[in-house]
Every structure is written in C-alpha cells, then in structure tokens.
Protein backbone atom coordinates (compact mmCIF):
# COMPACT_ATOMS: atom_id res chain seq x y z
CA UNK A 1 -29.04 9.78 8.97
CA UNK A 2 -28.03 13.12 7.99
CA UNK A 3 -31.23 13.45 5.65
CA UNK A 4 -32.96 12.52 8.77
CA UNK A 5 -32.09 16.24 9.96
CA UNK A 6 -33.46 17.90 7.17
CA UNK A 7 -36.83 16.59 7.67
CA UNK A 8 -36.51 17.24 11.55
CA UNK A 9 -35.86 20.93 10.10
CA UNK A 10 -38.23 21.80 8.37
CA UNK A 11 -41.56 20.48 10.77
CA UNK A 12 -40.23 22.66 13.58
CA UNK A 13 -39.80 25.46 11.06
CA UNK A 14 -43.28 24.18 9.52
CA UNK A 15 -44.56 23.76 13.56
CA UNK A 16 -43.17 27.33 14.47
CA UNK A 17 -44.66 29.65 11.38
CA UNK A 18 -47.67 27.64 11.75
CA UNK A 19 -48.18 28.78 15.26
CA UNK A 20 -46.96 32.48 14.42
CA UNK A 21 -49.55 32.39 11.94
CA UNK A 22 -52.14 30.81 14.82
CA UNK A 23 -51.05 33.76 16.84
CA UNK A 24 -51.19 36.26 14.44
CA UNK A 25 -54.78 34.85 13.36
CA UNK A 26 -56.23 35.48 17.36
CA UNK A 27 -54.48 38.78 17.05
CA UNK A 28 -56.21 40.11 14.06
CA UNK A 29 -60.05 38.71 15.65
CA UNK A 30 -59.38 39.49 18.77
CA UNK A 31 -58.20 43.35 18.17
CA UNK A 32 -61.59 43.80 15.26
CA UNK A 33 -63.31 42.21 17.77
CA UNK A 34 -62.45 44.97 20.35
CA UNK A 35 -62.89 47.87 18.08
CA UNK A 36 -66.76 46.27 17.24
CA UNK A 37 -67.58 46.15 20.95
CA UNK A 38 -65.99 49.86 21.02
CA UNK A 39 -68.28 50.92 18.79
CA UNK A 40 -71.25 49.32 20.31
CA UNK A 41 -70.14 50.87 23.46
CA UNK A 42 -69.47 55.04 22.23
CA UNK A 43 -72.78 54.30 20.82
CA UNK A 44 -74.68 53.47 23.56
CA UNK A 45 -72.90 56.46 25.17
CA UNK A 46 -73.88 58.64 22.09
CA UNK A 47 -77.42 58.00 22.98
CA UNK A 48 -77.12 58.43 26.51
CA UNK A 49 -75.93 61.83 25.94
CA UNK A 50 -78.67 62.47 23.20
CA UNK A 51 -81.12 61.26 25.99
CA UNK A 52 -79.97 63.59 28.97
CA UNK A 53 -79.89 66.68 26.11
CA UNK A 54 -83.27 66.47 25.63
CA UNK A 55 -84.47 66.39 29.04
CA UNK A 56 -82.44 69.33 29.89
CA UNK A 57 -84.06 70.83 26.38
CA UNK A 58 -87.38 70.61 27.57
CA UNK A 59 -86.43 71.64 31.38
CA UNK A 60 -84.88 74.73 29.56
CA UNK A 61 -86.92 75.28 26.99
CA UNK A 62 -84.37 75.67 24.06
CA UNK A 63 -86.19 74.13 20.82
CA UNK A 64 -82.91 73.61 18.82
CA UNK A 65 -81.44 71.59 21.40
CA UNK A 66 -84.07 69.53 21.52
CA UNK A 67 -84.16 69.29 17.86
CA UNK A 68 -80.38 68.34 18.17
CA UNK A 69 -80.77 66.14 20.58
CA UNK A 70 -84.03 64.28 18.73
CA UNK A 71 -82.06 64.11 15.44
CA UNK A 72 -78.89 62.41 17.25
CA UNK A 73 -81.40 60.25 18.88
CA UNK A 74 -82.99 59.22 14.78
CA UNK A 75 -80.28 59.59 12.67
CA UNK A 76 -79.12 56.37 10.71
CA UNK A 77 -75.07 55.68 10.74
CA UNK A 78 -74.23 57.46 7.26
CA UNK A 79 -75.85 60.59 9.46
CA UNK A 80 -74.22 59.83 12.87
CA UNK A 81 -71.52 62.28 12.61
CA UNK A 82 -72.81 65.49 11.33
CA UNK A 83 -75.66 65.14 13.84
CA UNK A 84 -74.09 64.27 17.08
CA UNK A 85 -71.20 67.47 15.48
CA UNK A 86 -74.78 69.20 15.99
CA UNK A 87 -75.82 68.00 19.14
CA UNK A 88 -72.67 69.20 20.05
CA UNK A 89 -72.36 72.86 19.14
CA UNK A 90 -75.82 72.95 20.56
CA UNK A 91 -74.35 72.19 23.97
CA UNK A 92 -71.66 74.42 23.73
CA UNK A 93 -74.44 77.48 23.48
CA UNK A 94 -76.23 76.65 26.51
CA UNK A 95 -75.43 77.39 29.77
CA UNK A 96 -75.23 74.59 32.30
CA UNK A 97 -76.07 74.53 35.74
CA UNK A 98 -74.12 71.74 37.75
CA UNK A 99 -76.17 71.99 40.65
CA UNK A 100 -79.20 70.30 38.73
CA UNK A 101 -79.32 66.86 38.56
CA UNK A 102 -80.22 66.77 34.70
CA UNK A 103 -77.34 69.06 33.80
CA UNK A 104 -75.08 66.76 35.91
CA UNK A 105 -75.96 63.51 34.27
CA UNK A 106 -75.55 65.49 30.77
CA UNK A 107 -72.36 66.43 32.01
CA UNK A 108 -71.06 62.98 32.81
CA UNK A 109 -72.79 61.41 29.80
CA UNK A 110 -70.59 63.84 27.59
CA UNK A 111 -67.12 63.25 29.53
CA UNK A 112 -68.31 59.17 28.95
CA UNK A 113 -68.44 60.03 25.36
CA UNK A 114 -65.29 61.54 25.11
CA UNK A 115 -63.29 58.57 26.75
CA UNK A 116 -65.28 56.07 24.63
CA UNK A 117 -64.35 57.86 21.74
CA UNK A 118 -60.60 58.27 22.37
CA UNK A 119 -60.95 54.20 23.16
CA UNK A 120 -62.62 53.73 19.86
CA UNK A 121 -59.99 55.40 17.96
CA UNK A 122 -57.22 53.12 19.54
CA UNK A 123 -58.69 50.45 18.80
CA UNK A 124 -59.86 50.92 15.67
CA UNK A 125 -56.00 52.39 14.72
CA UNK A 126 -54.84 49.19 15.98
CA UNK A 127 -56.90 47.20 13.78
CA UNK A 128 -56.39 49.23 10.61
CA UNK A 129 -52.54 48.49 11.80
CA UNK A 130 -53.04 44.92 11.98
CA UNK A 131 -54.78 44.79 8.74
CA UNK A 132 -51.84 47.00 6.98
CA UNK A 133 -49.61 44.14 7.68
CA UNK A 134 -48.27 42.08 4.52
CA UNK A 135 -48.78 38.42 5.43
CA UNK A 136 -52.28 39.46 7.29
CA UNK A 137 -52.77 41.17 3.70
CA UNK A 138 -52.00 38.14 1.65
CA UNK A 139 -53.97 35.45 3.98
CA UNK A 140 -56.95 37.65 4.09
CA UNK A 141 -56.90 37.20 8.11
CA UNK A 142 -59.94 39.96 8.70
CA UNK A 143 -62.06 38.48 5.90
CA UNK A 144 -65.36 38.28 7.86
CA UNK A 145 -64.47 41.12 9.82
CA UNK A 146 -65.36 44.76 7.96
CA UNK A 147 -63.17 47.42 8.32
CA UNK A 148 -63.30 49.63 11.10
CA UNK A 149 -63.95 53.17 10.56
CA UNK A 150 -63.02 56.12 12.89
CA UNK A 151 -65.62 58.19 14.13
CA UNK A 152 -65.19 61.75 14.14
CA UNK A 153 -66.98 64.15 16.21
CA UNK A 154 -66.20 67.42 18.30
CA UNK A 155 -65.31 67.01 21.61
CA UNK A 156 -67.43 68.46 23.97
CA UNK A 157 -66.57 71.38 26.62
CA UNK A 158 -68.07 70.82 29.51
CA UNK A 159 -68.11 72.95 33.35
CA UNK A 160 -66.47 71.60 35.67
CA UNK A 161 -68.43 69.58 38.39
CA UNK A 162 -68.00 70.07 41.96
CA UNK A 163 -67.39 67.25 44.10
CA UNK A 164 -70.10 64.91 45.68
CA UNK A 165 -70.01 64.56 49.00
CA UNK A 166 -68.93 61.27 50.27
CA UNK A 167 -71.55 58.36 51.24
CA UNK A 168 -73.13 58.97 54.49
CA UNK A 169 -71.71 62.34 54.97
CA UNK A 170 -73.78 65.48 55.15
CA UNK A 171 -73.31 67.99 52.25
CA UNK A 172 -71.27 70.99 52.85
CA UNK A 173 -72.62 74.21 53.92
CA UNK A 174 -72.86 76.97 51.40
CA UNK A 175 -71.33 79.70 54.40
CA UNK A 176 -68.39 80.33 55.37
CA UNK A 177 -66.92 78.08 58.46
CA UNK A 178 -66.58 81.18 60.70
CA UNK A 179 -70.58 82.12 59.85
CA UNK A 180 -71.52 78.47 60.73
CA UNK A 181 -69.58 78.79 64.12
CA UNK A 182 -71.05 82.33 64.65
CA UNK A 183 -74.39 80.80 64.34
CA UNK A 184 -73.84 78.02 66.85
C-alpha cells in the first residue's frame, strides 16, 4: 500500500507540470500571436497616414512631402523605418490647417499611429519576455513563431483638433455670443 502513494504522487505532479506546461504553451502563441496582428494593424495605420500625406501634398503643393509620403507608401520592410522617420519630419515642416477635412483625417491617422505603435511595443516586449524564459527556452515553445521586432519611428507632433460638434447639432458660430444676440 504505501508504494501505492508514490505512484499516486508522481501522476498528479506528472498531471500538474503537464498542464503548467499546456498553459505556458497557449501563453507563448497566444501573446506572438498578438504582437503579429499588432503589426499587421500599425501597418495598415502606417499606410493610412502615408495615404492622407499625400493628398494633403498635392492640395498643398509641397513636392517633398509627397515624395515622403510616396516612398512610405513603396518602401519594402528592411526600409520601413527610415522612410516613415521621413514621412515624419516632413510633417513636422508643414503647417496644418484643422479646419480642412484632409488635414483632419492626416491628423487622426497620425494620433492612430502613435497608439498602434505604443500597442506594438507592449506586445512585442511581452513576447520577447515570454521567449527570455528558461523552460520556454529549452522546449523551443515559439518555434514556428519568428521573433518579434520593435519598430522604431518618431512620434509625430500634431495641432490640436477642435471639437466636432455633436450629431444633429448645428456647428458653433465663429462670433461672439453677445454679437449673435446683437444681431437678432
């Protein structure tokens, strides 16, 4: 009987690593899985913002912007970086008008960039983290998965924009309230 213990033991010890290591497993996929569909997603943002810089190149006229923006728009993924760091410092020279509609969606196309990047950069510091971790290490848990890489650009500076008005209410008045009661 007492040898009967033993083997009682060691399957629930056997039964409990084997499910830490099930967990751990779904950890490590799930988290590179995550940083891939970041990356997917700051990209599509990337070219959003590529996108809305040329159109307000060619409503402004300003050839290296548009060159900027047509060489984020091309570039391959070894050349991602130092052109959207371009396309950037070429948006910090212009001047931006919030009041036109192109400026605005350039505007919120760059803030969109900056939150998918900061969400890229967890993630992908959370799967380097997993991946740092000795029995991850020695199972070779990420195998199919390739490493994640950071991407490292310049945030942009954007104006501020003013508030939209709310659904179904009539924009605001560009006078004073004691000039629009003066007129009525």
């Amino acid at each position: 009987m007492p040898g009967m213990w033993w083997v009682v033991g060691v399957v629930v010890l056997a039964a409990i690593f084997s499910a830490y290591l099930g967990w751990t497993a779904q950890r490590v996929e799930r988290v590179h899985a995550r940083a891939q569909s970041a990356e997917r997603a700051l990209d599509a943002h990337l070219l959003r913002r590529a996108a809305a810089a040329a159109v307000v190149a060619e409503q402004t006229e300003s050839v290296e912007l548009y060159a900027a923006a047509r060489l984020a728009l091309d570039a391959e993924s070894d050349e991602r970086e130092s052109a959207e760091n371009d396309l950037t410092r070429q948006l910090q020279r212009i001047e931006l008008d919030p009041a036109d509609p192109a400026a605005r969606t350039l505007i919120a196309s760059s803030r969109r960039v900056v939150l998918a990047r900061q969400v890229h950069t967890d993630l992908v510091r959370d799967a380097l983290t997993a991946r740092r971790r000795k029995l991850v290490r020695v199972l070779r848990l990420p195998g199919r998965y390739p490493r994640p890489a950071y991407f490292d650009i310049v945030e942009p500076v954007m104006p501020e924009l003013p508030p939209a008005p709310a659904p179904g209410m009539p924009p605001e008045s560009p006078l004073p309230a004691q000039a629009v009661e003066a007129a009525s």
